[in-house]
Protein backbone atom coordinates (compact mmCIF):
# COMPACT_ATOMS: atom_id res chain seq x y z
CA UNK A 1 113.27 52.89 26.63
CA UNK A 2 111.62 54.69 23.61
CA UNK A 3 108.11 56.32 24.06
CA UNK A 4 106.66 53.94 21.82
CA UNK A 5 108.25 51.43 24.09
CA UNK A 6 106.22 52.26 27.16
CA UNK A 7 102.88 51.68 25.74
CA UNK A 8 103.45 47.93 25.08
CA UNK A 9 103.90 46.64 29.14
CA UNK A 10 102.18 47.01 32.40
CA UNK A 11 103.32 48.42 35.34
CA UNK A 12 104.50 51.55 33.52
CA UNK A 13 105.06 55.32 35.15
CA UNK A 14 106.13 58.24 32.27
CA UNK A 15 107.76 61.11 34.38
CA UNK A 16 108.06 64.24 32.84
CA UNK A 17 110.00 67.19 34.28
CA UNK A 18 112.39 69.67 32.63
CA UNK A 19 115.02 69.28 35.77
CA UNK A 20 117.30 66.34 34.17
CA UNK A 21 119.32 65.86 37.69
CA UNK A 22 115.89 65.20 39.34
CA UNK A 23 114.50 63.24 36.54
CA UNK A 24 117.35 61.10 36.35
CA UNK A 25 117.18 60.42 40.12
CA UNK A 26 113.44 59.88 40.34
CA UNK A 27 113.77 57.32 37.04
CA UNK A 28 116.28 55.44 38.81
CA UNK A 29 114.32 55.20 42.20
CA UNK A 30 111.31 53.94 40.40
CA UNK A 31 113.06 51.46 38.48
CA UNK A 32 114.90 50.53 41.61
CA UNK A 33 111.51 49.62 42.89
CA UNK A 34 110.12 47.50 40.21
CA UNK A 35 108.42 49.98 37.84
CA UNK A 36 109.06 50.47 34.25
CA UNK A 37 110.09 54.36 34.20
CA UNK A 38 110.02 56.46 31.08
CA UNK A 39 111.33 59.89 31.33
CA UNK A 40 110.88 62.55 29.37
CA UNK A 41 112.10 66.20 29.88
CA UNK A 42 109.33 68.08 27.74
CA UNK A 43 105.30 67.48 28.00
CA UNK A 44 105.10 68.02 24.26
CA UNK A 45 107.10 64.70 23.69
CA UNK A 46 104.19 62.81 24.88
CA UNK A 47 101.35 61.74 23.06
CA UNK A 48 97.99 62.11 24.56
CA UNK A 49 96.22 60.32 22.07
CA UNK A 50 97.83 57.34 22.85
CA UNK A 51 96.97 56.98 26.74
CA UNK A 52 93.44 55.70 26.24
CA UNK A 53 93.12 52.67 27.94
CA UNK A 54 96.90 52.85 28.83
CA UNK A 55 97.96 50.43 31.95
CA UNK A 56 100.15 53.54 33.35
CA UNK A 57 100.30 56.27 35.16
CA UNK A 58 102.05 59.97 34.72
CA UNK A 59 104.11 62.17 36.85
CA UNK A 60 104.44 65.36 35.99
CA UNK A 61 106.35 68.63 37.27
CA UNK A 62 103.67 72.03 36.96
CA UNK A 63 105.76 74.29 36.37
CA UNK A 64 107.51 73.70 33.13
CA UNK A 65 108.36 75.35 29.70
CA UNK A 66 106.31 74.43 26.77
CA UNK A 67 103.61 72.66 28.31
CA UNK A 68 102.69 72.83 32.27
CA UNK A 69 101.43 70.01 34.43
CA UNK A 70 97.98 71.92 34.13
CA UNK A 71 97.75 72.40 30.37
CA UNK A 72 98.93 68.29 30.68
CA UNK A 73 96.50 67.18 32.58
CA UNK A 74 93.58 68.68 30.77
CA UNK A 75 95.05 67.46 27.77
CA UNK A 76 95.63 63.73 29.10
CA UNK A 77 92.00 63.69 30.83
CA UNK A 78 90.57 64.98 27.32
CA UNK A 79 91.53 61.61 26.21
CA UNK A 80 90.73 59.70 29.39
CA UNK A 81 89.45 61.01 32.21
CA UNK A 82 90.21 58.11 34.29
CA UNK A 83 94.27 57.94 33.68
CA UNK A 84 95.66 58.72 36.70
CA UNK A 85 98.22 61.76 36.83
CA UNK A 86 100.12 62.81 39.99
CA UNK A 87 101.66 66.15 39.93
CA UNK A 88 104.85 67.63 41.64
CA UNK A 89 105.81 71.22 42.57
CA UNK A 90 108.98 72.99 44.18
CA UNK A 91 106.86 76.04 44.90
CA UNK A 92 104.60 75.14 47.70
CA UNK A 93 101.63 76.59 46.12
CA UNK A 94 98.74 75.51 48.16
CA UNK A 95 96.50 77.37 45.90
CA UNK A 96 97.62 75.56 43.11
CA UNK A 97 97.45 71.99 44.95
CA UNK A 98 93.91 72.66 45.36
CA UNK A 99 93.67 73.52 41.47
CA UNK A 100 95.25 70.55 40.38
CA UNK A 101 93.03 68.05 42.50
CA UNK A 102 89.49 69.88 41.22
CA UNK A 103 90.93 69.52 38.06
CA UNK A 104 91.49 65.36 38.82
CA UNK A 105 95.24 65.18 39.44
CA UNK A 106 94.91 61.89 41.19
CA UNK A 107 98.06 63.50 43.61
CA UNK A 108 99.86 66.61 44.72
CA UNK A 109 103.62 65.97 45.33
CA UNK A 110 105.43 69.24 46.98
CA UNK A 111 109.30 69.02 46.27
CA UNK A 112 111.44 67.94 48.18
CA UNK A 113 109.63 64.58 49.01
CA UNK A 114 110.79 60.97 50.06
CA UNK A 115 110.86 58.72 47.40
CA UNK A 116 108.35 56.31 49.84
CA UNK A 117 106.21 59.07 49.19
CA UNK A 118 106.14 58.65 45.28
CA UNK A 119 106.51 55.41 45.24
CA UNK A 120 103.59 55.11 47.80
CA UNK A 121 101.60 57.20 45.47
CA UNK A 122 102.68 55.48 42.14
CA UNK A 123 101.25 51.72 43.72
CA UNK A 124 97.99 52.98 44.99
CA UNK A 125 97.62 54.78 41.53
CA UNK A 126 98.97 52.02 39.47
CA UNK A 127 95.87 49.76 41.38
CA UNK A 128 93.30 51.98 40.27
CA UNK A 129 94.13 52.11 37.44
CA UNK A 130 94.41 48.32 36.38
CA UNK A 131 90.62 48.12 38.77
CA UNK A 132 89.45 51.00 36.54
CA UNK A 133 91.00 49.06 32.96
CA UNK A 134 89.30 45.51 34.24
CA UNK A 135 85.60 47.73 35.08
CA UNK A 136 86.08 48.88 31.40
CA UNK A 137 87.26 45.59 29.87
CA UNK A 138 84.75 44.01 31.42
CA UNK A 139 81.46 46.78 30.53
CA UNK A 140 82.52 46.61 27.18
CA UNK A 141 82.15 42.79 27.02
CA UNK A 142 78.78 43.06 28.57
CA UNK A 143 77.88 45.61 25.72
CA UNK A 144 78.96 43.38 22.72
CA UNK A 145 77.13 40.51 24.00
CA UNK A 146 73.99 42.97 24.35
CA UNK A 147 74.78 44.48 20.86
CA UNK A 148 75.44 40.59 19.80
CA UNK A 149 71.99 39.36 21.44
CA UNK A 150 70.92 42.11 19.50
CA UNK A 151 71.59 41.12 15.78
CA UNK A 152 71.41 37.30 16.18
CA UNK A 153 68.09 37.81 17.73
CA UNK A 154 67.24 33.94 19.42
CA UNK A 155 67.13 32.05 22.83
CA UNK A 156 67.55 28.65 21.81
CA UNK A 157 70.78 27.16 23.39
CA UNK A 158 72.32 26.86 19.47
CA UNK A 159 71.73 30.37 18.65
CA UNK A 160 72.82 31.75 22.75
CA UNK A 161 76.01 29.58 22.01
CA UNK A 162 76.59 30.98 18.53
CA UNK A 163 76.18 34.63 20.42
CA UNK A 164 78.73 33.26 22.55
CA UNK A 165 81.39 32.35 19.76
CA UNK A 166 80.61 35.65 17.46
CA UNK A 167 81.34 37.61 20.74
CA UNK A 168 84.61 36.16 21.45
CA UNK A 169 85.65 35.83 17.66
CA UNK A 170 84.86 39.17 17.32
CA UNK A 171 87.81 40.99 18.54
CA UNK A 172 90.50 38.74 16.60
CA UNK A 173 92.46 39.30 13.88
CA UNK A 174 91.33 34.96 12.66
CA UNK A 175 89.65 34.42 9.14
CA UNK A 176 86.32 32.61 9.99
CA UNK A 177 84.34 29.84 8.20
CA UNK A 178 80.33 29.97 8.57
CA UNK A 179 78.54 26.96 8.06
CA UNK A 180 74.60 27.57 7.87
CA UNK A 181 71.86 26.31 5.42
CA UNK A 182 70.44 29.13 2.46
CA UNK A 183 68.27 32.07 4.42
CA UNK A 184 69.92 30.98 8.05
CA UNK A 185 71.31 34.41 8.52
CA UNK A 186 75.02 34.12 7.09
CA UNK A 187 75.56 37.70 5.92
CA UNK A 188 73.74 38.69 9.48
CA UNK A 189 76.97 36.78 10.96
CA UNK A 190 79.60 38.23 9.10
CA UNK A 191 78.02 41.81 9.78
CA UNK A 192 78.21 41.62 13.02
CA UNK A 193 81.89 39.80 13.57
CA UNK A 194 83.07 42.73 11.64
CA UNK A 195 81.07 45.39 13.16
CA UNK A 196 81.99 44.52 16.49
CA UNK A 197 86.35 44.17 15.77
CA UNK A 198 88.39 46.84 15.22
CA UNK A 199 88.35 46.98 11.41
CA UNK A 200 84.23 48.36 11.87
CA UNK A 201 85.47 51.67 10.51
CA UNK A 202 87.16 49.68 7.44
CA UNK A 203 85.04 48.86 4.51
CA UNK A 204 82.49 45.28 4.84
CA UNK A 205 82.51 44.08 1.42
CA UNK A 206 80.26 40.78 0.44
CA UNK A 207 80.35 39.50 -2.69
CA UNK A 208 78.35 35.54 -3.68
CA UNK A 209 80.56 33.40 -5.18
CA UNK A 210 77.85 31.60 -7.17
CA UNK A 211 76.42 34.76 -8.57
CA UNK A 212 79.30 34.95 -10.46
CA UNK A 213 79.73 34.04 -14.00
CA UNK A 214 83.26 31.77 -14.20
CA UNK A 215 84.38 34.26 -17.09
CA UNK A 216 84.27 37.24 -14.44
CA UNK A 217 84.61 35.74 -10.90
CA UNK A 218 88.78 36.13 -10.92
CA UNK A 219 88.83 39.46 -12.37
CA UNK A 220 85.61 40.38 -9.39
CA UNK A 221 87.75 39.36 -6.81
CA UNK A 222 91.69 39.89 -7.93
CA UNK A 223 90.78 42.67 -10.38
CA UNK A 224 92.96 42.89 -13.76
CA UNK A 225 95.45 45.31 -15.35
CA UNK A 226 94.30 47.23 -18.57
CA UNK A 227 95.12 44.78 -21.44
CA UNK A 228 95.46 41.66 -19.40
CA UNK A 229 92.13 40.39 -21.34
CA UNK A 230 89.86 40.99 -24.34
CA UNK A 231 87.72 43.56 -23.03
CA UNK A 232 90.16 44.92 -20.12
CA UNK A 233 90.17 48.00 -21.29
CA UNK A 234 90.71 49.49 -18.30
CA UNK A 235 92.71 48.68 -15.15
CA UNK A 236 89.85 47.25 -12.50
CA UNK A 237 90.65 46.82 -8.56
CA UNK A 238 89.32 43.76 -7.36
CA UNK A 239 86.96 42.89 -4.31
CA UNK A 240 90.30 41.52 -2.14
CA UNK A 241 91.71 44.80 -2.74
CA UNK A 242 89.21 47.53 -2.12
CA UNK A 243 88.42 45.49 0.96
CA UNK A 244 91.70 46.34 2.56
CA UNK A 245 92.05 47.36 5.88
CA UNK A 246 88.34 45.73 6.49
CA UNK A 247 86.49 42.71 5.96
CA UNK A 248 85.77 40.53 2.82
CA UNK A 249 82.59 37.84 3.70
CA UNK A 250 82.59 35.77 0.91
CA UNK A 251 79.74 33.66 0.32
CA UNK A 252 78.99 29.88 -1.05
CA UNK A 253 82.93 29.88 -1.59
CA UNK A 254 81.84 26.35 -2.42
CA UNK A 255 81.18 27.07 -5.97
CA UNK A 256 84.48 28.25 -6.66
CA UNK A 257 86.33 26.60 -9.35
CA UNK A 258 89.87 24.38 -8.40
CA UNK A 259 91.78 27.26 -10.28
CA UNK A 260 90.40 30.16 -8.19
CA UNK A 261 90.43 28.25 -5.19
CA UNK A 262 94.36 27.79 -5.60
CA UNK A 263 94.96 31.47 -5.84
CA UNK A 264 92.53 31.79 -2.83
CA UNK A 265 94.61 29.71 -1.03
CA UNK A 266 97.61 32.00 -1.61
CA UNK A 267 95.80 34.63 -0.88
CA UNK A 268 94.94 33.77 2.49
CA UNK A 269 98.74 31.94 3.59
CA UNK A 270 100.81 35.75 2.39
CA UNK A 271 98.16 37.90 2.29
CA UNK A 272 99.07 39.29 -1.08
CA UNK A 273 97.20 39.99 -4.17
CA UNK A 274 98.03 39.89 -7.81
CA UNK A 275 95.92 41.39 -10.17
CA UNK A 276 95.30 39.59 -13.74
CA UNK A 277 98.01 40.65 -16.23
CA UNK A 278 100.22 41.79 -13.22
CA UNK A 279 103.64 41.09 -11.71
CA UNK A 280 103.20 43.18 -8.49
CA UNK A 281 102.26 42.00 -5.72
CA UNK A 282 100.22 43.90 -3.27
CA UNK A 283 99.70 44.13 0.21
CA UNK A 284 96.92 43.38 2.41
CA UNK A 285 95.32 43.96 5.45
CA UNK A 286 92.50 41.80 5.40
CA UNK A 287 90.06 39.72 7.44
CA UNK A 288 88.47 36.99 5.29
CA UNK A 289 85.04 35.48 6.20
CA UNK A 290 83.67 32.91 4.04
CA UNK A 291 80.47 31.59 4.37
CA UNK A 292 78.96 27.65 2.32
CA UNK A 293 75.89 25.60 3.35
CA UNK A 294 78.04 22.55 1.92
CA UNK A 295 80.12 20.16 3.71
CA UNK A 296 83.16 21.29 2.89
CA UNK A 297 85.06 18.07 4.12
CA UNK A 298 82.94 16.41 2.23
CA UNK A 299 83.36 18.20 -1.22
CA UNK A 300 86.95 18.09 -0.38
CA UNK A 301 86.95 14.03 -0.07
CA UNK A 302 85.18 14.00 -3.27
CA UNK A 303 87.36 15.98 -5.01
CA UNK A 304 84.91 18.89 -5.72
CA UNK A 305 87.07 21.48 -2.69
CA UNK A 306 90.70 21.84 -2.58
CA UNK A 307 91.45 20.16 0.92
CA UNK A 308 94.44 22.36 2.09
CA UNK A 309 91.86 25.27 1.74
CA UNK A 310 89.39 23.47 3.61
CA UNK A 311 91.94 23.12 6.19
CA UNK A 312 93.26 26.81 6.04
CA UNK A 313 89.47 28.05 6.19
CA UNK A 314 88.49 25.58 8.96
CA UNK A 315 90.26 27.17 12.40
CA UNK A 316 87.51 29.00 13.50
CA UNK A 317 84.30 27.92 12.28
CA UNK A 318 80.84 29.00 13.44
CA UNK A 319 77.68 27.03 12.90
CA UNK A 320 73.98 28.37 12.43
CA UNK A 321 71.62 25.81 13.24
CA UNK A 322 68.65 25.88 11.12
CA UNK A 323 65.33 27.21 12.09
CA UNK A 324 63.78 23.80 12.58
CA UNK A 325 66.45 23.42 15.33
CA UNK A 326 65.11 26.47 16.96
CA UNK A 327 61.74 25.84 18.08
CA UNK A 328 61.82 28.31 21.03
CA UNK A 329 63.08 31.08 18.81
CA UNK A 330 60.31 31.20 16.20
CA UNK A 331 57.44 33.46 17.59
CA UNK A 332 60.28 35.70 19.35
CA UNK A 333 62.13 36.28 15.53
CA UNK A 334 58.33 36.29 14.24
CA UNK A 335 57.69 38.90 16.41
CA UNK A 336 61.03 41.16 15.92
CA UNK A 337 60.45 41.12 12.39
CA UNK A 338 56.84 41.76 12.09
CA UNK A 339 57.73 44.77 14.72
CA UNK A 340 60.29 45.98 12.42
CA UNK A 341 57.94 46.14 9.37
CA UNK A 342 54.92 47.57 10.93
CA UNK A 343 57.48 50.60 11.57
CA UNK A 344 59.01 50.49 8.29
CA UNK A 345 55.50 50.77 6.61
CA UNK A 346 53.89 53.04 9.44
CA UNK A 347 51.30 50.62 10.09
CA UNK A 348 49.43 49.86 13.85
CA UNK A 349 51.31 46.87 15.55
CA UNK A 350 48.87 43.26 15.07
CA UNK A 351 48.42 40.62 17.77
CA UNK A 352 49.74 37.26 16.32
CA UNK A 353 46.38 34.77 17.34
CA UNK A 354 46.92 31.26 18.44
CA UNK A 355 46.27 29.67 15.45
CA UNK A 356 49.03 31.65 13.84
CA UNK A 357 51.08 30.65 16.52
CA UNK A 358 50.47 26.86 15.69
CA UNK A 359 50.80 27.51 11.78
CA UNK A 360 54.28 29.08 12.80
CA UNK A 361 55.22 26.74 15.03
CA UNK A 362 53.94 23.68 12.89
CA UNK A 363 56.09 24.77 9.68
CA UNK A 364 59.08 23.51 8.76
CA UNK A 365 61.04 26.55 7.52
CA UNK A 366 62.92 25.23 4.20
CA UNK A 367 64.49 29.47 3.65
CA UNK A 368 65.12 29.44 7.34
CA UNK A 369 65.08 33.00 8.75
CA UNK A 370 64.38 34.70 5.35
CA UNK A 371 61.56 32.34 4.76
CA UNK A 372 60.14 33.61 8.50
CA UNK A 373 60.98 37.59 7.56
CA UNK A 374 59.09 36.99 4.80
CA UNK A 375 56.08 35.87 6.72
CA UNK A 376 56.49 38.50 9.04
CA UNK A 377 56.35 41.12 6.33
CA UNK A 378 53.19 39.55 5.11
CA UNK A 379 51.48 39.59 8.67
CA UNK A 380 52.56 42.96 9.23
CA UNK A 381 50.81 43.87 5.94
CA UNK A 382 47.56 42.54 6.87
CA UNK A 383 47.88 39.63 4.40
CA UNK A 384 47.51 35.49 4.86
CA UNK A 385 50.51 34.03 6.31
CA UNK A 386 50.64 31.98 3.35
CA UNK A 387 51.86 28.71 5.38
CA UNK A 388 50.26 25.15 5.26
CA UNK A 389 47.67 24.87 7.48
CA UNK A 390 47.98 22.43 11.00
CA UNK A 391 46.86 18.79 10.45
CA UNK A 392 42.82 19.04 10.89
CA UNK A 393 43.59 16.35 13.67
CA UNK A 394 45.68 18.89 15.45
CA UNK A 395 42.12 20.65 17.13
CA UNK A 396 41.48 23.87 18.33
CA UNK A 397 39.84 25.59 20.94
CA UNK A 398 36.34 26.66 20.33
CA UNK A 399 35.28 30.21 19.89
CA UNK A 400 34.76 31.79 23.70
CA UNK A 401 36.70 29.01 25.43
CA UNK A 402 38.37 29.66 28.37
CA UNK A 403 42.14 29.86 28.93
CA UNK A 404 42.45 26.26 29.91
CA UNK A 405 40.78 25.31 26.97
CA UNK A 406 42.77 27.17 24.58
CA UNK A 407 46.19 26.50 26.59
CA UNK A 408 44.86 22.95 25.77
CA UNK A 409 43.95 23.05 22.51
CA UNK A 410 47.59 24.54 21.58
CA UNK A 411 49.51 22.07 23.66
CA UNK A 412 47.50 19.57 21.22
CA UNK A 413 48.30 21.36 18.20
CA UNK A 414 51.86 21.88 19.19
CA UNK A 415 52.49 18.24 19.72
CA UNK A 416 50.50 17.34 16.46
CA UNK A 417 52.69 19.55 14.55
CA UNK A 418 55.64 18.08 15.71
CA UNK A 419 54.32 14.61 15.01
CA UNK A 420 53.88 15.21 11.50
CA UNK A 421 57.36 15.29 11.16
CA UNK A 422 57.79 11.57 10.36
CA UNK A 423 58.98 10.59 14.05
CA UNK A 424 58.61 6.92 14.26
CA UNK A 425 59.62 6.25 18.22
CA UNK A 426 58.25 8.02 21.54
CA UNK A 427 61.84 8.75 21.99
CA UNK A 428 62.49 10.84 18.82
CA UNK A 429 59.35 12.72 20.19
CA UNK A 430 60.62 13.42 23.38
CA UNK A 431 63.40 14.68 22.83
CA UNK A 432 61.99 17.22 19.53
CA UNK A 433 59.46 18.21 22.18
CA UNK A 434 61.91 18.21 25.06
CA UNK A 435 59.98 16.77 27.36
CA UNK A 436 60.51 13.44 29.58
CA UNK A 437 59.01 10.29 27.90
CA UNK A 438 56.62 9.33 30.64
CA UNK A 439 55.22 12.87 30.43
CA UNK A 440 54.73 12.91 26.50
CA UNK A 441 52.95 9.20 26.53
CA UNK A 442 50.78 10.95 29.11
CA UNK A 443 49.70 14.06 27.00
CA UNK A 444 49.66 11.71 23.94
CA UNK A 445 46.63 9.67 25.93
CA UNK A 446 44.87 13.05 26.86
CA UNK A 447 44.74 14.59 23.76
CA UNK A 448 43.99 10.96 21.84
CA UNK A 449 46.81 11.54 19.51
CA UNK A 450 48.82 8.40 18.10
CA UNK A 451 52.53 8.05 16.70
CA UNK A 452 52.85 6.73 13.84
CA UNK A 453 53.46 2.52 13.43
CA UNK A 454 51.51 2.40 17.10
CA UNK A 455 49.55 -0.23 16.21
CA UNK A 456 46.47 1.77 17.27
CA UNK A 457 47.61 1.97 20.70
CA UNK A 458 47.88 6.28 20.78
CA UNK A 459 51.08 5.93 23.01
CA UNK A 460 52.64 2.55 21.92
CA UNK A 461 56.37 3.43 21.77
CA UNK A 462 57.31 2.23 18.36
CA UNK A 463 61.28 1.86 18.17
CA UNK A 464 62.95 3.10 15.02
């Protein structure tokens, strides 16, 4: 088995020592036993770099030419300190036993041993091992759902199950389709399914289809060879390209034209490019993320979106639900972003009052997040929120009431708010407000609010 070999299964144990009678016979008592054995008669011949996170474990003679078990276990731990490494001597060096276990050996074998001893030794290190792998596997999940949490800032069961997806999408090698209205946080997305995979140290290149021109948009994203137009007077690498080896987000791909989307299409089935006035083909290595706020099935049915690309875009697709859908997330994004701009501009933090909390809660957010950074900005600036006021039937607690008052007068404005959002049935209500029916047509008769198409009746359930 090759040494590139033994880094592709489990169960593996690389023996080095420069004895090749007793390296044969120890390889063939561990693979009598069910290991995978890879034996090696140098220290140099394996690569340290490569044990990180390895499901393995070494044994390794001390005293050898070259490199010693010492030098190799200093080198291995530099690497991972938690790669288990049992070492074997002829010399019955006590001295040196206790050496090798302060420096982390995990063992200290002295020749001539049983082979129950070694193999003995190679389980209960093999089990640490995979216990140690499954601790780290399982830490570094928990941090990429922190670190997720932590750019798609929200609490709302949509945006907690979009964490969810972008955390386990993350890690693959599968283009991605994002479906999200203008200012929902696309781009935010994209960012953070590519900073969190292993192509984060490759380039993240975005590029807006619809900010294109249709003269330039193949030649932006293909590139062209010198000649290959009027004007090429110079050979140009294309977006595709220079994203190789990373990511490409690609946004509002719905305002692509049928002829681009073909060579898209391509693109995405061999993973080639050819650049305009070219023959050659060229490689890539490269994750594609594109982003619309259109139905694409739609467009497709209509004839406005190729539907094989549809199809090819649409295996993993992640939806952004609109701020509207996100009531419980508004004052907590409100509050990250003002926080982030009263540091940005070195200003003192501001206490959001409760009727800013009803004119935030009460607005409909058209731009979605941007629309609500924007605010943010504003507040942190010491300027007027700039949103419609709530309904004047809404109320509000008078100046110096008390905290039942004021926990009243919000609940009122709250519910208000929410009203003037055309519902037409205590049902439609309910369930905006997420509360049980019996309870809203209770609160509806406290507060002397009435749904619209009641009759005059305040809490007359009006079917739609």
């Amino acid at each position: 088995m090759t040494q590139s070999a033994a880094f592709a299964a489990d169960n593996q144990v690389v023996l080095i020592d420069d004895d090749p009678y007793l390296r044969q016979a120890l390889s063939q008592t561990l693979d009598l036993a069910g290991f995978k054995a890879i034996s090696l008669g140098d220290a140099r011949e394996l690569d340290a770099t490569r044990c990180r996170d390895w499901p393995g474990v070494v044994v390794s003679d001390i005293r050898m030419p070259g490199i010693d078990g010492l030098e190799l276990l200093e080198q291995l731990h530099g690497q991972d300190p938690d790669l288990p490494v049992i070492l074997i001597t002829g010399h019955g060096d006590v001295p040196l036993a206790v050496k090798a276990m302060r420096a982390g050996a995990y063992d200290f074998l002295e020749k001539p041993f049983p082979s129950d001893a070694l193999l003995d030794s190679v389980r209960r290190a093999l089990e640490v091992r995979r216990l140690v792998l499954e601790n780290r596997s399982l830490r570094l999940a928990l941090a990429e759902r922190k670190e997720v949490r932590g750019r798609l800032v929200g609490q709302s069961p949509g945006m907690r199950r979009l964490q969810e997806q972008v955390a386990a999408l993350a890690g693959l090698q599968a283009d991605v389709l994002i479906l999200g209205e203008t200012g929902s946080g696309k781009e935010v997305v994209a960012r953070a399914l590519h900073d969190l995979s292993n192509r984060r140290n490759g380039p993240f290149v975005a590029i807006n289809a619809g900010a294109l021109a249709e003269s330039v948009v193949e030649s932006e994203l293909f590139g062209h060879e010198q000649g290959a137009f009027t004007g090429a007077q110079k050979r140009r690498i294309g977006k595709f390209e220079f994203a190789n080896g990373g990511t490409l987000f690609l946004d509002e791909i719905e305002s692509m034209s049928l002829d681009v989307q073909v060579k898209l299409l391509r693109l995405l089935q061999e993973r080639v490019v050819e650049r305009l006035g070219s023959n050659q083909l060229i490689p890539l290595d490269i994750r594609i993320i594109a982003a619309t706020k259109e139905d694409l099935r739609l467009a497709a049915d209509e004839g406005r979106f190729r539907a094989d690309l549809y199809y090819r875009l649409n295996v993993a697709s992640l939806r952004i639900p609109p701020l509207r859908e996100r009531g419980e997330d508004i004052l907590l994004l409100f509050q990250h972003f003002a926080e982030q701009a009263t540091q940005r501009h070195g200003l003192p933090a501001r206490q959001v009052e409760p009727g800013q909390r009803a004119l935030l809660l009460a607005h409909s957010w058209p731009g979605n997040v941007r629309e609500l950074q924007n605010v943010a900005e504003r507040f942190a600036l010491g300027l007027d929120l700039g949103l419609d006021e709530v309904p004047a039937h809404s109320g509000s607690a008078p100046a110096g009431a008390g905290l039942n008052e004021q926990v009243e007068a919000f609940e009122r404005a709250l519910i208000a708010a929410e009203m003037a959002r055309s519902h037409t049935s205590l049902r439609s209500l309910a369930e905006a407000l997420g509360l049980p029916r019996k309870t809203l047509h209770d609160k509806l008769r406290k507060h002397g609010l009435m749904l619209s198409g009641t009759g005059g009746n305040p809490a007359d359930e009006v079917e739609s």
